[in-house]
N, C-alpha and C. Protein backbone atom coordinates (compact mmCIF):
# COMPACT_ATOMS: atom_id res chain seq x y z
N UNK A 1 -16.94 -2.30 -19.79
CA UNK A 1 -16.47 -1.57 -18.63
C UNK A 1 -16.30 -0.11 -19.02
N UNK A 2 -16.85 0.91 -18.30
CA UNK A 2 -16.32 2.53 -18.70
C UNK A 2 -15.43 2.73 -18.09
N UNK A 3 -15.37 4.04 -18.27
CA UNK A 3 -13.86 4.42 -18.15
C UNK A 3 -13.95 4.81 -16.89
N UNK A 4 -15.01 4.97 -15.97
CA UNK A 4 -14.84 5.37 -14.39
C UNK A 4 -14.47 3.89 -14.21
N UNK A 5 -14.67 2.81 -14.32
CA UNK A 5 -14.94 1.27 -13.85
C UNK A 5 -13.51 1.35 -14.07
N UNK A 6 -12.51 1.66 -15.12
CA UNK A 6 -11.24 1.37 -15.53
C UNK A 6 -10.52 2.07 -14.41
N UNK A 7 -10.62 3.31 -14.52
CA UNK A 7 -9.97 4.30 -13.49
C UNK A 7 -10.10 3.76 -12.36
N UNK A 8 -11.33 3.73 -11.67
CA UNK A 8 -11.51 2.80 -10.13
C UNK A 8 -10.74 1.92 -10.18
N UNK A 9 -10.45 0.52 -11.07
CA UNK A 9 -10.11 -0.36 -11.32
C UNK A 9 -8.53 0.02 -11.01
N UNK A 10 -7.99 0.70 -11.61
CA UNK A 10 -6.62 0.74 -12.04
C UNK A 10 -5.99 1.59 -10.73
N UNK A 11 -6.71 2.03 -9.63
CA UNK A 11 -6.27 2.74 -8.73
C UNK A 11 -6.52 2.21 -7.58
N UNK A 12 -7.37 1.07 -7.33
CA UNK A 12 -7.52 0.52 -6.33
C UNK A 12 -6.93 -0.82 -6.42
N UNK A 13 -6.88 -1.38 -7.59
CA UNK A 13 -5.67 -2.63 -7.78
C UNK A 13 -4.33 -2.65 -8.08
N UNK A 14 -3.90 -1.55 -8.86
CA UNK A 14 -2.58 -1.42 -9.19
C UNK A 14 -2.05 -0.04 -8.49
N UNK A 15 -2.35 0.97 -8.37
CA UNK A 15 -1.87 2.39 -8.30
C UNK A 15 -1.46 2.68 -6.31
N UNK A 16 -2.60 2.24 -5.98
CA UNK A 16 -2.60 2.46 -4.58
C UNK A 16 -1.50 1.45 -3.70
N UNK A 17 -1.67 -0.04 -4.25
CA UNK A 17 -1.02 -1.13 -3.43
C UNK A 17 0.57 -0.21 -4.32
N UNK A 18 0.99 -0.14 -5.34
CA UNK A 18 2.30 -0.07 -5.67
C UNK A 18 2.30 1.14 -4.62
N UNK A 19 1.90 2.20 -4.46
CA UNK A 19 2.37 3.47 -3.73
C UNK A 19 2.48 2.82 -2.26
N UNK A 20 1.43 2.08 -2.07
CA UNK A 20 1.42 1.60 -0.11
C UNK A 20 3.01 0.75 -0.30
N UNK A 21 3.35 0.31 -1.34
CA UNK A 21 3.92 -1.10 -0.80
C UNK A 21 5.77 0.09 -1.16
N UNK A 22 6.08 1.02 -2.04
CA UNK A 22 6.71 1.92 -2.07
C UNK A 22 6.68 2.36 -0.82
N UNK A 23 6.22 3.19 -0.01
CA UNK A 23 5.69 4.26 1.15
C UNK A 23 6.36 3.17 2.18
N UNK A 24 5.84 1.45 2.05
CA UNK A 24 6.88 0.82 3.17
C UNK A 24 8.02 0.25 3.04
N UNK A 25 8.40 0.42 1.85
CA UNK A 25 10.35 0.07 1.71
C UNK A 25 10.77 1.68 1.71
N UNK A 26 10.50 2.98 1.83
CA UNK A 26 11.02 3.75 2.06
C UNK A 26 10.82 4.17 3.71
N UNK A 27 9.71 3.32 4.47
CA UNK A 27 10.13 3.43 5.77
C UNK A 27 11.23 2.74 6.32
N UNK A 28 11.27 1.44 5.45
CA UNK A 28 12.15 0.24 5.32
C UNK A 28 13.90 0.80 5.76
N UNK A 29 13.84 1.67 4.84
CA UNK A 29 14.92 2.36 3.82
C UNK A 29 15.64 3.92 5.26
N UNK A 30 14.45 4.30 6.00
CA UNK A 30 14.38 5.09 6.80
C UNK A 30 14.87 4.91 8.08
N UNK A 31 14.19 3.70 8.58
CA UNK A 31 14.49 2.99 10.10
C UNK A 31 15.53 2.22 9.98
N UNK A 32 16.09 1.58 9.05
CA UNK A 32 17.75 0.82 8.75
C UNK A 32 18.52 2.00 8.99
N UNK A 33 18.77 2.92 8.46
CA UNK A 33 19.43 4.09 7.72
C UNK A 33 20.30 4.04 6.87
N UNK A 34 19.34 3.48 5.93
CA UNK A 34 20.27 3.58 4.57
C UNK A 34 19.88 4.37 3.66
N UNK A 35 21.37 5.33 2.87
CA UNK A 35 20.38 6.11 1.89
C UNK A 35 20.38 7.48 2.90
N UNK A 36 20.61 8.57 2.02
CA UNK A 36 20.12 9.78 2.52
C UNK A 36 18.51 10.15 3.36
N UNK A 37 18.74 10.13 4.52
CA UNK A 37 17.19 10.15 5.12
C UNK A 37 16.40 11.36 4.92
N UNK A 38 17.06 12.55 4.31
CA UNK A 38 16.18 13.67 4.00
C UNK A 38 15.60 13.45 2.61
N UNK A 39 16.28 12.80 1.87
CA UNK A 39 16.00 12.35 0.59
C UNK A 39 15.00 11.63 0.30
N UNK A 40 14.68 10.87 1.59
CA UNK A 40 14.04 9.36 1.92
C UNK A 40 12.58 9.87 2.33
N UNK A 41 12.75 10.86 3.06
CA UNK A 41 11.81 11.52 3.84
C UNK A 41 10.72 12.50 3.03
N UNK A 42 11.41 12.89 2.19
CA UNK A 42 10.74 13.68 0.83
C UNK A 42 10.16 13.30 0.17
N UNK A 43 10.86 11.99 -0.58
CA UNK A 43 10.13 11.14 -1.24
C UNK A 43 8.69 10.39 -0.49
N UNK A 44 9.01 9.92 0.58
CA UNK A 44 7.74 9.47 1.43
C UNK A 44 6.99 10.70 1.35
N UNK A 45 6.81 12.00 1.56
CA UNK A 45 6.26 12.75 1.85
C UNK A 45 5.11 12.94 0.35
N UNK A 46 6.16 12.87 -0.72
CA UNK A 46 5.65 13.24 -2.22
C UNK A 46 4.76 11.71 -2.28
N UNK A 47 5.01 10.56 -2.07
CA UNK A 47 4.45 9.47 -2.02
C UNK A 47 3.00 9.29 -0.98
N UNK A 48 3.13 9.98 0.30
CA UNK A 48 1.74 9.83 0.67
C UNK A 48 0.99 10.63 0.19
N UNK A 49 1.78 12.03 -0.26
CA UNK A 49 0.74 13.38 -0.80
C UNK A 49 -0.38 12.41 -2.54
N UNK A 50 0.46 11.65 -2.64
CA UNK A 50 0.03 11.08 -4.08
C UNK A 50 -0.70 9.86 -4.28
N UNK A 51 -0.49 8.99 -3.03
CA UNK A 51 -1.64 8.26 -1.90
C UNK A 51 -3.24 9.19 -1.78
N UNK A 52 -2.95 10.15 -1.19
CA UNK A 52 -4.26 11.07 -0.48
C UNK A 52 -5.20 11.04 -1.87
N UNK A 53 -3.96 12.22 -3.02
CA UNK A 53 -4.91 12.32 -4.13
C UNK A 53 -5.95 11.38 -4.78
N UNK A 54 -5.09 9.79 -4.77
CA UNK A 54 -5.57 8.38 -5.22
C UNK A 54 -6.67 8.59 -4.14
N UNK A 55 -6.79 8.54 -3.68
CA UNK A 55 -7.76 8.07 -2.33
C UNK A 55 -9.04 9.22 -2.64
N UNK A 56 -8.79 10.32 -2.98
CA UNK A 56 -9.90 11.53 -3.19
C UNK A 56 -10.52 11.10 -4.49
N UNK A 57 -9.61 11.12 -5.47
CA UNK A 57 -10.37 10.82 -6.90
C UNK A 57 -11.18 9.09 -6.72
N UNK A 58 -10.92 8.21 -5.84
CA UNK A 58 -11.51 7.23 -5.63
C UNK A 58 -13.21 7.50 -5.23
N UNK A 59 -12.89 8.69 -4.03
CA UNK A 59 -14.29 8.74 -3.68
C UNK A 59 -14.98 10.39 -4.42
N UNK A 60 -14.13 10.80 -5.54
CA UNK A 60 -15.20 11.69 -6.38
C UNK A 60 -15.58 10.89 -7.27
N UNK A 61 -15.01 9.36 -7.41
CA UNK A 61 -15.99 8.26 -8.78
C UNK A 61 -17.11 7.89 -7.99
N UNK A 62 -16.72 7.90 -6.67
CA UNK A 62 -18.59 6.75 -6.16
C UNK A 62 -19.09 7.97 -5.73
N UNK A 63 -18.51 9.04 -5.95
CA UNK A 63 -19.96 9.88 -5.68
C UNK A 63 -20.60 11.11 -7.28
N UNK A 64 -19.74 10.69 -8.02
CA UNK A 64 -20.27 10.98 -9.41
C UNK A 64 -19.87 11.89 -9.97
N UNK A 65 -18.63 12.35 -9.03
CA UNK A 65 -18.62 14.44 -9.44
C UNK A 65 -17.12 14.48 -10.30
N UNK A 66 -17.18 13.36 -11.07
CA UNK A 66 -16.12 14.13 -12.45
C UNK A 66 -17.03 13.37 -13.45
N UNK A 67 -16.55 14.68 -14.34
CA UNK A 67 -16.65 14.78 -15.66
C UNK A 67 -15.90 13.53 -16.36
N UNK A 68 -17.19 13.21 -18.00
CA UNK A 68 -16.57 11.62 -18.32
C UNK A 68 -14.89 12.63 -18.92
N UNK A 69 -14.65 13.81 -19.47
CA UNK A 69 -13.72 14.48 -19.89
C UNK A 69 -12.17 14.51 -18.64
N UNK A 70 -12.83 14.70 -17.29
CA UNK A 70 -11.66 14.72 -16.25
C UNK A 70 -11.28 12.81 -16.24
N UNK A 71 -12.29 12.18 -16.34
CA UNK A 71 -12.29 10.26 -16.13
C UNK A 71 -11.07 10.06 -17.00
N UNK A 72 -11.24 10.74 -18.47
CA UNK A 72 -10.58 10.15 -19.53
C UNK A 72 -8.86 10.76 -18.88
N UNK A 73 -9.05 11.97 -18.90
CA UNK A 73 -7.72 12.93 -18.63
C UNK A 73 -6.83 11.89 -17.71
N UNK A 74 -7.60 11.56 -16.74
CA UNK A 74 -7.30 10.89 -15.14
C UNK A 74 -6.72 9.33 -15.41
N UNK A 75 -7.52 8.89 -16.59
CA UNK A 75 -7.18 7.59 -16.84
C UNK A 75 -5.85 7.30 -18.02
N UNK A 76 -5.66 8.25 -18.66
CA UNK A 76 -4.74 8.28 -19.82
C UNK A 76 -3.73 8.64 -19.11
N UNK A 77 -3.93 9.45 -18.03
CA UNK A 77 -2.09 10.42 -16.87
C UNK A 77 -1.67 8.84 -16.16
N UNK A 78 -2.48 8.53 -15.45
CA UNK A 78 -2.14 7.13 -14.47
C UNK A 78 -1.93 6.02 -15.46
N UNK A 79 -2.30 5.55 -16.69
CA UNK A 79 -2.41 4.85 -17.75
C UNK A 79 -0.53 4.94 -18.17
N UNK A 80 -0.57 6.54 -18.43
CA UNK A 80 0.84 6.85 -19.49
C UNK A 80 1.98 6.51 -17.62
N UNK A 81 1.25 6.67 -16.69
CA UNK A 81 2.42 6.31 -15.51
C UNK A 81 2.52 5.12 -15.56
N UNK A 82 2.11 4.16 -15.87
CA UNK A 82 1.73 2.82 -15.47
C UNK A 82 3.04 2.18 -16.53
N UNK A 83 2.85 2.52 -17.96
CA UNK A 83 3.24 2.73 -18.95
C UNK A 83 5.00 2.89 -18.95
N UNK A 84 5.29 4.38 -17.96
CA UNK A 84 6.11 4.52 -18.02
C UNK A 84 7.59 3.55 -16.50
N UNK A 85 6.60 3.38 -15.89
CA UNK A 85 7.16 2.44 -14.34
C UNK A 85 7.24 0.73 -15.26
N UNK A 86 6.89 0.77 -15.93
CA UNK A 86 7.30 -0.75 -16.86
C UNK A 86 8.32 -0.94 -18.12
């Protein structure tokens, strides 16, 4: 497997569902009102902005336009997050 196959891999099975499934216990968290809702609201905000990115670097792998140097960078940052959320 290369390291685009890993990266794809690791952002469409693990990276994206944890952010979607985050993004809906902080709507969760929003429509109850529990918890500071500006706080709540920020965080959702920083959480879909970080959704979008996942979602862009998904479709610069199927269309070829990073570098195997940005793949590695991309896969070792989300790798060392993965890393650090465990």
């Amino acid at each position: 497997m290369t390291s685009k196959d890993k990266l794809h891999v690791l952002l469409e099975k693990d990276i994206i569902p944890d952010l979607e499934s985050a993004i809906d216990e902080l709507f969760e968290e929003i429509n109850d009102g529990n918890g500071d809702i500006k706080e709540h609201k920020e965080d959702l905000d920083e959480l879909r902005d970080m959704r979008t990115e996942c979602f862009a670097i998904l479709e610069e792998i199927k269309r070829d336009e990073l570098s195997d140097e940005e793949v590695e960078e991309l896969l070792a940052e989300f790798t060392d997050m993965r890393n650090f959320e465990e």
